[in-house]
C-alpha atoms as a PDB file:
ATOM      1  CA  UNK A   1     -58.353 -37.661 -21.660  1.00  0.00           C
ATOM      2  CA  UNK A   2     -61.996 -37.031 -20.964  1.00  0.00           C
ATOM      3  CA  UNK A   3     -62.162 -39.145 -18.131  1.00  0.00           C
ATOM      4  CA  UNK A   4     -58.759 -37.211 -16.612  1.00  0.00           C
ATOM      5  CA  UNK A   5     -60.840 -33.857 -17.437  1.00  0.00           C
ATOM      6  CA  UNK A   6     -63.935 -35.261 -15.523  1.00  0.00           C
ATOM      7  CA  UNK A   7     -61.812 -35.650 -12.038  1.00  0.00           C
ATOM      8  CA  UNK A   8     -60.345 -32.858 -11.824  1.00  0.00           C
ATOM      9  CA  UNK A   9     -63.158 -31.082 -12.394  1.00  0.00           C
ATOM     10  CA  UNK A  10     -64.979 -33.039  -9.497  1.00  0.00           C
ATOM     11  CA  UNK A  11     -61.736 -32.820  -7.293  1.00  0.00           C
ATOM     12  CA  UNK A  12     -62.435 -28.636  -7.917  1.00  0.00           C
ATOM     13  CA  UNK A  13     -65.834 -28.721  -7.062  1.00  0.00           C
ATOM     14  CA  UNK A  14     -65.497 -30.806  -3.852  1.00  0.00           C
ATOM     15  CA  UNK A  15     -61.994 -28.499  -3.432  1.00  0.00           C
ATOM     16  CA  UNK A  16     -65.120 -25.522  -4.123  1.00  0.00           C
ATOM     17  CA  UNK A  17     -67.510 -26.569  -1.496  1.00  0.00           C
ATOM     18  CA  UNK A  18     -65.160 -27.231   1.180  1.00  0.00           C
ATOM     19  CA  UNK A  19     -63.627 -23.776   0.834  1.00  0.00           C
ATOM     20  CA  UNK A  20     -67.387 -21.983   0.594  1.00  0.00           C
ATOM     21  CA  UNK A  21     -68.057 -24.175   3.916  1.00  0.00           C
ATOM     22  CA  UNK A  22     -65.170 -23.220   5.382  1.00  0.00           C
ATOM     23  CA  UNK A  23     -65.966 -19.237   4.664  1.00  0.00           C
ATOM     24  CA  UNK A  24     -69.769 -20.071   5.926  1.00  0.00           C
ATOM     25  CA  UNK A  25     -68.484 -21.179   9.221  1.00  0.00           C
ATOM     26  CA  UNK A  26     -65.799 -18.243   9.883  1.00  0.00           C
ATOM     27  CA  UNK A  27     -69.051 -15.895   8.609  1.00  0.00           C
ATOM     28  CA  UNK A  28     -70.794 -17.856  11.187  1.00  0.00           C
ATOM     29  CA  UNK A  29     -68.362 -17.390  14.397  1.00  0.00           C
ATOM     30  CA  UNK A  30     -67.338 -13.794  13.065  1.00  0.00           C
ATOM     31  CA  UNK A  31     -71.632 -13.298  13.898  1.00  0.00           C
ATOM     32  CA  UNK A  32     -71.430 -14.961  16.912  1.00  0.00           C
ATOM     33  CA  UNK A  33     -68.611 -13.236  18.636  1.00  0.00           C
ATOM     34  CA  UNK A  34     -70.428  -9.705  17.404  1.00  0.00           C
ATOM     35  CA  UNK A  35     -73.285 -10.826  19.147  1.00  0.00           C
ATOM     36  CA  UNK A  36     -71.829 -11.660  22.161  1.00  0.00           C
ATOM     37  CA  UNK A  37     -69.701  -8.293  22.207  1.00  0.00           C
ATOM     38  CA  UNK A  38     -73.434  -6.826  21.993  1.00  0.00           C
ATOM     39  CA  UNK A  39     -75.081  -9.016  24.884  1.00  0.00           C
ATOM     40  CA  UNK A  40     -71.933  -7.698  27.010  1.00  0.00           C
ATOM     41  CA  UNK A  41     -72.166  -3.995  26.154  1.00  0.00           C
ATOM     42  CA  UNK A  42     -76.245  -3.899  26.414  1.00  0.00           C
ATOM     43  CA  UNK A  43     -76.437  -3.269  29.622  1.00  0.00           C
ATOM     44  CA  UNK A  44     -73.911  -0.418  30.151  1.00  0.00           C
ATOM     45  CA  UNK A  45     -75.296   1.151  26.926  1.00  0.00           C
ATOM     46  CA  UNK A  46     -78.896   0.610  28.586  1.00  0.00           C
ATOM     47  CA  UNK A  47     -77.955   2.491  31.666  1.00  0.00           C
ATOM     48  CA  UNK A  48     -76.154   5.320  29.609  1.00  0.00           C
ATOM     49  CA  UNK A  49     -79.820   5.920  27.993  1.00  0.00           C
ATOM     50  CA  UNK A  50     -81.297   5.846  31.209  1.00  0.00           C
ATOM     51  CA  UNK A  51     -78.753   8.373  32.939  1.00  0.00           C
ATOM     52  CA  UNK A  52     -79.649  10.846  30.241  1.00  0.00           C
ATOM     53  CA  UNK A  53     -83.198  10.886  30.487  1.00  0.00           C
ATOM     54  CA  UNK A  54     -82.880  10.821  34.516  1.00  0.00           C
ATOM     55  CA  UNK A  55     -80.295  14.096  33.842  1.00  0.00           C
ATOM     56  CA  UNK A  56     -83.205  15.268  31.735  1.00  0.00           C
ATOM     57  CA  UNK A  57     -85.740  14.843  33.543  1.00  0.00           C
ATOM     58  CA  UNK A  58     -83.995  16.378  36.311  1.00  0.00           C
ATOM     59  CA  UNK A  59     -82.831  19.650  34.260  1.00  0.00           C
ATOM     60  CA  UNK A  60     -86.607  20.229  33.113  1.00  0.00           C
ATOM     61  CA  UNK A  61     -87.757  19.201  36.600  1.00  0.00           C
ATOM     62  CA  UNK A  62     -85.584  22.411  37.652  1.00  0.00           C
ATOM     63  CA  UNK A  63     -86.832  24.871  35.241  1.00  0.00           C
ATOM     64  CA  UNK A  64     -90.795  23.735  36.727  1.00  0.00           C
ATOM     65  CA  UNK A  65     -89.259  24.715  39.805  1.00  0.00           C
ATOM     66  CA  UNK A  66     -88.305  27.703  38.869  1.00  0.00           C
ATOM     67  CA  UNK A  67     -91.275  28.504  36.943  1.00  0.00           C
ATOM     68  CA  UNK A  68     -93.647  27.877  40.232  1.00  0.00           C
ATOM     69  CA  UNK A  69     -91.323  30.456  41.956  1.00  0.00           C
ATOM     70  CA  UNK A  70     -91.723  33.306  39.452  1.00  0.00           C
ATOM     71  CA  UNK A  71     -95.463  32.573  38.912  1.00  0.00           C
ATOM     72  CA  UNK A  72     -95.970  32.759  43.022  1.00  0.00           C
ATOM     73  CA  UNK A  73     -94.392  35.884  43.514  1.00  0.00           C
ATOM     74  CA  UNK A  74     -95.926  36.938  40.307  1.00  0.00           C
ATOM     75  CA  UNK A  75     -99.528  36.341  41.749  1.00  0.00           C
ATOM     76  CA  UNK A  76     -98.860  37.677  45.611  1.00  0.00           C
ATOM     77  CA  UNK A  77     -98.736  33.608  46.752  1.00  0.00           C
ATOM     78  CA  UNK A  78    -101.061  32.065  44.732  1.00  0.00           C
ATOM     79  CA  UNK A  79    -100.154  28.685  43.350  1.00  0.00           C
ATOM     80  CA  UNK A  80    -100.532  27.244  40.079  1.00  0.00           C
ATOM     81  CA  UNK A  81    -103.379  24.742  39.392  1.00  0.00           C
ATOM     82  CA  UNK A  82    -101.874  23.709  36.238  1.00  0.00           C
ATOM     83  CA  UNK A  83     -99.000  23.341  34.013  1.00  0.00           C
ATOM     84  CA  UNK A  84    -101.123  25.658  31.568  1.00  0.00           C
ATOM     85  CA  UNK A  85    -100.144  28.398  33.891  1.00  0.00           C
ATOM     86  CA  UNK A  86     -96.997  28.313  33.952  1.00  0.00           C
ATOM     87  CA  UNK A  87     -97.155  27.853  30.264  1.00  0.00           C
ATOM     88  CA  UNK A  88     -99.102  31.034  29.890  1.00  0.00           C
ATOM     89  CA  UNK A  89     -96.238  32.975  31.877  1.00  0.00           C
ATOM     90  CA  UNK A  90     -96.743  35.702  34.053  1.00  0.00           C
ATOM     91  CA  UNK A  91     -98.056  39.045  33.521  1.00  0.00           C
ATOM     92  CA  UNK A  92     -95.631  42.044  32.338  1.00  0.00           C
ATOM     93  CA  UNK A  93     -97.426  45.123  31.654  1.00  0.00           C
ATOM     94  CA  UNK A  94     -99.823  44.199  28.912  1.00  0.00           C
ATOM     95  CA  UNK A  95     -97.960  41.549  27.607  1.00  0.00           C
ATOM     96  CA  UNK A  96     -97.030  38.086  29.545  1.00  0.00           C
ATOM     97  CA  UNK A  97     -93.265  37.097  29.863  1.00  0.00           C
ATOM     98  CA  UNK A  98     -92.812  33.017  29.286  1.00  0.00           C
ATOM     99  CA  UNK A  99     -91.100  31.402  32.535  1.00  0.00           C
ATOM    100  CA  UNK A 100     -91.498  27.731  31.334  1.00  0.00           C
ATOM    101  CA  UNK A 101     -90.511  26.146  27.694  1.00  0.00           C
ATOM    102  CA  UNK A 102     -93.202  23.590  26.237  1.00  0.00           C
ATOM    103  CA  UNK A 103     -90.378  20.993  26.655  1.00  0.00           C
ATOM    104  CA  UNK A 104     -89.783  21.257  30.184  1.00  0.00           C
ATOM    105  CA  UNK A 105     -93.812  20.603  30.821  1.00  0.00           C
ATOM    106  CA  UNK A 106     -93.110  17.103  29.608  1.00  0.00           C
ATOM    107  CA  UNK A 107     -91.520  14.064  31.965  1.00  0.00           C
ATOM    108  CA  UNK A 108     -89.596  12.163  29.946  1.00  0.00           C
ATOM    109  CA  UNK A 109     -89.441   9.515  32.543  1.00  0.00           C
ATOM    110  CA  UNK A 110     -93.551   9.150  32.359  1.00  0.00           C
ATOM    111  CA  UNK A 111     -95.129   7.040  30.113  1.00  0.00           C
ATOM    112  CA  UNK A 112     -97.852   9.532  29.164  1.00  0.00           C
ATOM    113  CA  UNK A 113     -95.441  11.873  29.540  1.00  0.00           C
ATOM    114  CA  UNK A 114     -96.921  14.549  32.556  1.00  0.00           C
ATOM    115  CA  UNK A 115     -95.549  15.446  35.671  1.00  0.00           C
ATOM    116  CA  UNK A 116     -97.376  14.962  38.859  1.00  0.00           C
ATOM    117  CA  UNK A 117     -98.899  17.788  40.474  1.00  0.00           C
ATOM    118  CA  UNK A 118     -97.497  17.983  44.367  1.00  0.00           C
ATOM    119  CA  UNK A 119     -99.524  19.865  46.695  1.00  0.00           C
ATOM    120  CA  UNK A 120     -98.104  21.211  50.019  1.00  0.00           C
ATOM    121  CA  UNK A 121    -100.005  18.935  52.196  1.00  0.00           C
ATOM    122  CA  UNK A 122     -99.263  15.935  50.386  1.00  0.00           C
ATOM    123  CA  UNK A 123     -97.242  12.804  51.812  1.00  0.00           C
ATOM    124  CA  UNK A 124     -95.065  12.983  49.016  1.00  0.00           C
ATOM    125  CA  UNK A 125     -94.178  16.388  49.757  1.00  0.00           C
ATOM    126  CA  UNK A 126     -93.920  15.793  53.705  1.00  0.00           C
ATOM    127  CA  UNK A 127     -91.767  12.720  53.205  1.00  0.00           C
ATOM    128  CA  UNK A 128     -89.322  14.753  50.604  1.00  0.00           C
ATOM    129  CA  UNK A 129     -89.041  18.048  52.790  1.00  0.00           C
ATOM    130  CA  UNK A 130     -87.536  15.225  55.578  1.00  0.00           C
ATOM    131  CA  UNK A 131     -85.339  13.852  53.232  1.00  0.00           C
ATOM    132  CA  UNK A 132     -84.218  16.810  52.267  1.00  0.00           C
ATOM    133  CA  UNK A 133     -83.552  17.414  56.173  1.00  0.00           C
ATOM    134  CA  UNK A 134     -81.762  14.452  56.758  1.00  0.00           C
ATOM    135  CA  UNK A 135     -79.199  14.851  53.616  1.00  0.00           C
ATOM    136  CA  UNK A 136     -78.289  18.041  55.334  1.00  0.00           C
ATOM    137  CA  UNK A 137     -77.336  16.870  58.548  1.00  0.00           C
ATOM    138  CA  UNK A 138     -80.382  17.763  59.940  1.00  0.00           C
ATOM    139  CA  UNK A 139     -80.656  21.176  58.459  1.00  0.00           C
ATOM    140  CA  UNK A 140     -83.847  22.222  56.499  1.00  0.00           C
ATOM    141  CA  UNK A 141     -82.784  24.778  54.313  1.00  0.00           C
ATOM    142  CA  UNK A 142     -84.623  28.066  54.311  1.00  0.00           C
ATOM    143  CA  UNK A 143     -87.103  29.429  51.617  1.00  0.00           C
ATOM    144  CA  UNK A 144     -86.354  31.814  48.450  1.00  0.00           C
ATOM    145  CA  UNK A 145     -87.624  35.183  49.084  1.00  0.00           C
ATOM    146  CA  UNK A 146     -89.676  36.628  49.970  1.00  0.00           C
ATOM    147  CA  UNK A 147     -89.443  34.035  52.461  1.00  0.00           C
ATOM    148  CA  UNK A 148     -92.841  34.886  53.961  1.00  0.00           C
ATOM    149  CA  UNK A 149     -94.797  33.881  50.810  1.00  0.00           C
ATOM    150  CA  UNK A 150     -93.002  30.771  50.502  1.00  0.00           C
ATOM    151  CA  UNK A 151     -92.569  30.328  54.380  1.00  0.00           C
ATOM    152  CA  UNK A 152     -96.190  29.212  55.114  1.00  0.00           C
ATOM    153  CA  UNK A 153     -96.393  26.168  52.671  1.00  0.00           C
ATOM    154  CA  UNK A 154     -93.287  24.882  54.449  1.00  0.00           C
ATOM    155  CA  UNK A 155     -94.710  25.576  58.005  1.00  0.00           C
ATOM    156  CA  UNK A 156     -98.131  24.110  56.869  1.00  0.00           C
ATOM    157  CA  UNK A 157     -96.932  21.012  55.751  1.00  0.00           C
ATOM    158  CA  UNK A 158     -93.807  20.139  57.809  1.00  0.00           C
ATOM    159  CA  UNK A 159     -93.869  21.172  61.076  1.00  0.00           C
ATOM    160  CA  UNK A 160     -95.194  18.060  62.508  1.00  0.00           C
ATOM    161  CA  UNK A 161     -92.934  15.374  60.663  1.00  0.00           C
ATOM    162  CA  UNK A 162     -89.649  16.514  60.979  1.00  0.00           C
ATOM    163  CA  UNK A 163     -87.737  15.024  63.214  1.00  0.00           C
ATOM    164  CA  UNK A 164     -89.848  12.289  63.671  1.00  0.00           C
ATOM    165  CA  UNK A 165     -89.129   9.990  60.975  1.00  0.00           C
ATOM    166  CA  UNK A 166     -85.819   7.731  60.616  1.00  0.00           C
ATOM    167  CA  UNK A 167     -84.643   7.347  57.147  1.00  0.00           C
ATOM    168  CA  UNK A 168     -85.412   3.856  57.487  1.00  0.00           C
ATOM    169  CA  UNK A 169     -89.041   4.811  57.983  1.00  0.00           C
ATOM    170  CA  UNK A 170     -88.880   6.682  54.606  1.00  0.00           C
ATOM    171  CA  UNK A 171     -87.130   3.706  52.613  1.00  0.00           C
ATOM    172  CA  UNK A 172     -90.544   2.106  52.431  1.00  0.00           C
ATOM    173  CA  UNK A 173     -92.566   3.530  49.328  1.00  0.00           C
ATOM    174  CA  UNK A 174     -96.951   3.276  50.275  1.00  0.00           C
ATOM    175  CA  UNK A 175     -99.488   4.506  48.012  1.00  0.00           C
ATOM    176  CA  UNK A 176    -100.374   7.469  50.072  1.00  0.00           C
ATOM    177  CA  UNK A 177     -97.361   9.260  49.153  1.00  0.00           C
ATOM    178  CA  UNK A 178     -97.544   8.411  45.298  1.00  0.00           C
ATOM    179  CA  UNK A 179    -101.428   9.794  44.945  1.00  0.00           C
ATOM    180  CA  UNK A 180    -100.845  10.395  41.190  1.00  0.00           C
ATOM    181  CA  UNK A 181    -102.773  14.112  40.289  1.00  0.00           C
ATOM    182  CA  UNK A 182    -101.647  15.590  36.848  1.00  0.00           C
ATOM    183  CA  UNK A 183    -104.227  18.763  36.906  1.00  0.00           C
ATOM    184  CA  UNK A 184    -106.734  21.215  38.584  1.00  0.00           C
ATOM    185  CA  UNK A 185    -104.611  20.826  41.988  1.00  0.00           C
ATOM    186  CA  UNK A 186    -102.691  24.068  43.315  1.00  0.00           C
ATOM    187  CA  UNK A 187     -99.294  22.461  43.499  1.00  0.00           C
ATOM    188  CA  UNK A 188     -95.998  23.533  45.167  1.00  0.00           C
ATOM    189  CA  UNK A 189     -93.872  20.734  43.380  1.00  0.00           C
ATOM    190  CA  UNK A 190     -93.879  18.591  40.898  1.00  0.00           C
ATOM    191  CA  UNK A 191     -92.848  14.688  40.638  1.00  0.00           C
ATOM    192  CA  UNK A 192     -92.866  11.760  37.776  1.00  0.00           C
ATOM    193  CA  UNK A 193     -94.937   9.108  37.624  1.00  0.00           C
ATOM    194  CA  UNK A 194     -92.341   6.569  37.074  1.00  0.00           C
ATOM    195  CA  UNK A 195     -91.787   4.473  40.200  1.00  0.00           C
ATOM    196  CA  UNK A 196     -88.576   3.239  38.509  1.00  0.00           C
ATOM    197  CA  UNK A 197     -84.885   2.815  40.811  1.00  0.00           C
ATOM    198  CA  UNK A 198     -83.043   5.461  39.700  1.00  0.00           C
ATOM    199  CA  UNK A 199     -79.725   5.233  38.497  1.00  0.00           C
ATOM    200  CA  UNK A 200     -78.378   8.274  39.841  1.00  0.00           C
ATOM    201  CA  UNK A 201     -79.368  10.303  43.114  1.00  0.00           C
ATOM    202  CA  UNK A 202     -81.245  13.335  44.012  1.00  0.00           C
ATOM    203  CA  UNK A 203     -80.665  14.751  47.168  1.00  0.00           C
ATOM    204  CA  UNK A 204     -79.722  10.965  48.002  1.00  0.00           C
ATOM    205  CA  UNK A 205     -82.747   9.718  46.738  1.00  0.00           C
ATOM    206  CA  UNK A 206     -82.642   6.619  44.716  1.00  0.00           C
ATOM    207  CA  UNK A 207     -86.601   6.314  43.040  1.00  0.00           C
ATOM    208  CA  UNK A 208     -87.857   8.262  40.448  1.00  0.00           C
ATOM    209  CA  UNK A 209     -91.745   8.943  41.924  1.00  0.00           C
ATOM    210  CA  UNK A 210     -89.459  10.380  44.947  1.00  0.00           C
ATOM    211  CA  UNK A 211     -87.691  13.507  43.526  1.00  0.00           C
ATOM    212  CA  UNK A 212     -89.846  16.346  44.312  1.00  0.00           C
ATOM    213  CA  UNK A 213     -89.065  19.309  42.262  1.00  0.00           C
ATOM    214  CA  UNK A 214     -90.119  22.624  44.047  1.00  0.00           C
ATOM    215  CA  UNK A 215     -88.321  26.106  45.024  1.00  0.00           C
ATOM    216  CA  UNK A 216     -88.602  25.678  48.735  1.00  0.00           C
ATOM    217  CA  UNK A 217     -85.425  24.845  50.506  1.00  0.00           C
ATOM    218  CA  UNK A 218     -82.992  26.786  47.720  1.00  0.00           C
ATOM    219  CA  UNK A 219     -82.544  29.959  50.500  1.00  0.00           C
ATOM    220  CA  UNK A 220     -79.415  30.914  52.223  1.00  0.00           C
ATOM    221  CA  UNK A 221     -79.682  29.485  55.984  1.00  0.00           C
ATOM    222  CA  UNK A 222     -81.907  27.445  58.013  1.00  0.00           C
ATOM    223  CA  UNK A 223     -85.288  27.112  57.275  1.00  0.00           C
ATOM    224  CA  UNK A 224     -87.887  28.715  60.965  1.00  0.00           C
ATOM    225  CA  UNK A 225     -89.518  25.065  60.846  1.00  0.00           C
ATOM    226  CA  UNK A 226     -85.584  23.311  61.019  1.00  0.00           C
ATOM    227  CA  UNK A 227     -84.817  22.023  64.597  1.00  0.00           C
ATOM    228  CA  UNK A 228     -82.490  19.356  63.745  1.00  0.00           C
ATOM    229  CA  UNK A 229     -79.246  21.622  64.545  1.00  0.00           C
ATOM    230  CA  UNK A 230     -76.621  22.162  62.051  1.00  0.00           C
ATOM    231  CA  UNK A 231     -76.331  24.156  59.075  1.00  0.00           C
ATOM    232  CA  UNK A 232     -77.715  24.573  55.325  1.00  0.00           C
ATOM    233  CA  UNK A 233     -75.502  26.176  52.684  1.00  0.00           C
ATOM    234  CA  UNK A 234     -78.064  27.166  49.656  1.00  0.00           C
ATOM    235  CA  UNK A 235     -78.999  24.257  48.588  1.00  0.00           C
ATOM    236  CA  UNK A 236     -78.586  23.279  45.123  1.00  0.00           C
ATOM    237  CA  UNK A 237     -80.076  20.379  44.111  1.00  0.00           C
ATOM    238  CA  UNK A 238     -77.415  17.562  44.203  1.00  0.00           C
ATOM    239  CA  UNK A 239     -76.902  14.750  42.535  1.00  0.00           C
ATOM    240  CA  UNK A 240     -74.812  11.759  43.468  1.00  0.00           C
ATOM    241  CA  UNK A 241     -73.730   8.518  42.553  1.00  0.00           C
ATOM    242  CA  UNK A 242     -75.992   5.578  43.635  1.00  0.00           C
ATOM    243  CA  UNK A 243     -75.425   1.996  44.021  1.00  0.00           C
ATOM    244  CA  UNK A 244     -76.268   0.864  40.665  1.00  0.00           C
ATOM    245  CA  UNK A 245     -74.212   3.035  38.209  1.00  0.00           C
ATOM    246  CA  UNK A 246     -71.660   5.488  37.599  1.00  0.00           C
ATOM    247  CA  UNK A 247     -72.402   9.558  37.658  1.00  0.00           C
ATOM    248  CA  UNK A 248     -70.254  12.171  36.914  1.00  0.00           C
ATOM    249  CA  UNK A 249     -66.255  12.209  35.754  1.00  0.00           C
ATOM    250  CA  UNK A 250     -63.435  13.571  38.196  1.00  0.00           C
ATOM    251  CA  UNK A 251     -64.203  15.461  40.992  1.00  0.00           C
ATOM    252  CA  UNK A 252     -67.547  16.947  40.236  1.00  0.00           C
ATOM    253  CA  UNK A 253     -69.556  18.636  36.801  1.00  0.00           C
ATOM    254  CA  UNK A 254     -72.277  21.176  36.923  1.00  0.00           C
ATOM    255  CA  UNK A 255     -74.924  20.990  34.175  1.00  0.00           C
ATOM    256  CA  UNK A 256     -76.829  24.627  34.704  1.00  0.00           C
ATOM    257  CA  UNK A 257     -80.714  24.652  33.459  1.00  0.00           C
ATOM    258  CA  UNK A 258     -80.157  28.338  32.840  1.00  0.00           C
ATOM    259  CA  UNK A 259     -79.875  28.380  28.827  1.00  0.00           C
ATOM    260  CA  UNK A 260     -78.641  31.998  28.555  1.00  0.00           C
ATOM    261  CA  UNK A 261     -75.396  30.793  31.244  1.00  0.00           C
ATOM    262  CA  UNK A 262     -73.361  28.536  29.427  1.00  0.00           C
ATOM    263  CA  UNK A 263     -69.698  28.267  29.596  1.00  0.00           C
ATOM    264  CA  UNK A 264     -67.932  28.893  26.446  1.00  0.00           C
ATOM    265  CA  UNK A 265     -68.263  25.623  24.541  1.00  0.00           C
ATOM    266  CA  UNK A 266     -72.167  26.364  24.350  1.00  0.00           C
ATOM    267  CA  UNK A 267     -72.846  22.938  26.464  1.00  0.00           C
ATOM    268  CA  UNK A 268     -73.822  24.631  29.788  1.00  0.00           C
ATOM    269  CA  UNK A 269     -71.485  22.367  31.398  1.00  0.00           C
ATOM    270  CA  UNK A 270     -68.888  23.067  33.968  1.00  0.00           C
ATOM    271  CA  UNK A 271     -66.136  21.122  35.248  1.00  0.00           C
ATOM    272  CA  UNK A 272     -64.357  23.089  37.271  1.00  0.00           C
ATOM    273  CA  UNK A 273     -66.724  23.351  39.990  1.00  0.00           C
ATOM    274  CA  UNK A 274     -68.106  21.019  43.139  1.00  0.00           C
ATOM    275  CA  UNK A 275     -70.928  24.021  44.498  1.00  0.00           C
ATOM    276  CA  UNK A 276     -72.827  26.577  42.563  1.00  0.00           C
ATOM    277  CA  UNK A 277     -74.887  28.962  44.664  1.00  0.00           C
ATOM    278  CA  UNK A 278     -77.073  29.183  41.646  1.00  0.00           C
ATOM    279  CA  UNK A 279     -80.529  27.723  42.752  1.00  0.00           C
ATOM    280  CA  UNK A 280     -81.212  27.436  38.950  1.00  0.00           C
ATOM    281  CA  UNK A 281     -78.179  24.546  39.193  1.00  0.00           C
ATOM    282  CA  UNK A 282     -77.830  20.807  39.376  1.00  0.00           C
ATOM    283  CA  UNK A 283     -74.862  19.508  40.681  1.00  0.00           C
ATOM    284  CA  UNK A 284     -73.209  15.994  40.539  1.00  0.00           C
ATOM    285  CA  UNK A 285     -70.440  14.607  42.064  1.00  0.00           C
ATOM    286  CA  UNK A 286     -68.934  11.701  42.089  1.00  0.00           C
END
């Protein structure tokens, strides 16, 4: 009776084993499968992270934009020497209005996290005013007004490179153009650091160190220095789709940096439209 006790017992704990094996290895491929579902989606949820902080950095590039504007006409043409003042605002009566938020002063696309300081003479800005040209057929849109104040850092700095440089000339990236100065320099623009491919397009550009942000060519018409022919609607800083990923859902969205214009679900985000004539606007189609 004992001995019949003593194999069935064994017979249950091999039975045991085999079953707590058996569980071990489904655990096992159950893991396995999960982590190759998560090698698959890395990538796409890699370039979802990077869209937003390209979007971003575009939105806060924007608002700089904007900020140099206000703080030039502000001070009769001066330029700023420093994102300090912009952050200081502009004088109104004895008090000083803000025209740039603390968050908007930071690149999130830099490691250290500050914008490069563009002056009007630079490469950088040279090469960007052309590309600018050549995504408008040849068109170099006009300045914001008072277009005199704004007029002679375009004429300063562009009147001897337009036209003569192919976009393939302006594919290649040197040194020269990315001349990396984050203070004391009176600046017209500003650009990141990063040097990165971008995953979506500004103004059909396709690197990060590349997107100029800067209020010159937002005005209505052709800019005096444009001799390329054609036309310039105002120019709102577009972005597209680029080889490497995705932008934008149906026929166009427009995010607007303008935090006091938002559409009605409080997101600032409009689907409806494919142009803005809102230079405070970022556009991307599809």
């Amino acid at each position: 009776m004992e001995i019949k006790e003593s194999s069935k017992s064994k017979v249950e704990s091999r039975k045991s084993k085999t079953e707590a094996g058996m569980s071990l290895l489904a655990v096992l491929a159950v893991m396995t499968l999960f982590a190759i579902g998560l090698l698959a989606v890395a990538p796409t949820v890699q370039q979802g992270v990077q869209r937003e902080k390209e979007i971003e950095a575009i939105r806060r590039g924007e608002e700089v934009a904007e900020a140099i504007r206000q703080y030039v006409v502000a001070n009769q043409g001066r330029l700023p020497d420093s994102m300090d003042d912009l952050l200081e605002g502009i004088p109104v009566g004895t008090k000083k209005r803000q025209i740039l938020r603390p968050s908007a002063a930071i690149d999130p696309l830099s490691a250290d996290g500050k914008w490069r300081l563009v002056e009007p003479t630079a490469k950088a800005f040279q090469n960007f005013g052309r590309r600018v040209q050549i995504y408008n057929n040849g068109a170099l849109p006009s300045s914001p007004e008072p277009r005199g104040m704004f007029d002679r850092y375009v004429t300063a700095a562009l009147v001897n490179i337009l036209d003569t440089q192919s976009e393939l000339d302006l594919k290649d990236e040197s040194e020269e153009e990315i001349e990396i100065k984050t203070d004391s320099t009176p600046f017209i623009g500003v650009a990141s650091q990063s040097r990165s491919r971008a995953i979506i397009a500004y103004y059909g550009i396709e690197n990060h160190s590349k997107w100029i942000f800067t209020p010159l060519f937002r005005g209505v018409g052709v800019s005096a220095v444009s001799s390329g022919g054609g036309s310039a609607s105002p120019s709102a800083p577009i972005i597209t789709q680029s080889d490497s990923g995705a932008v934008g859902s149906g026929g166009g969205s427009t995010f607007n940096t303008n935090n006091s214009n938002t559409n009605s679900n409080g997101t600032g985000l409009n689907t409806n439209q494919s142009r803005v004539t809102n230079t405070n606007s970022i556009i991307i189609l599809q």
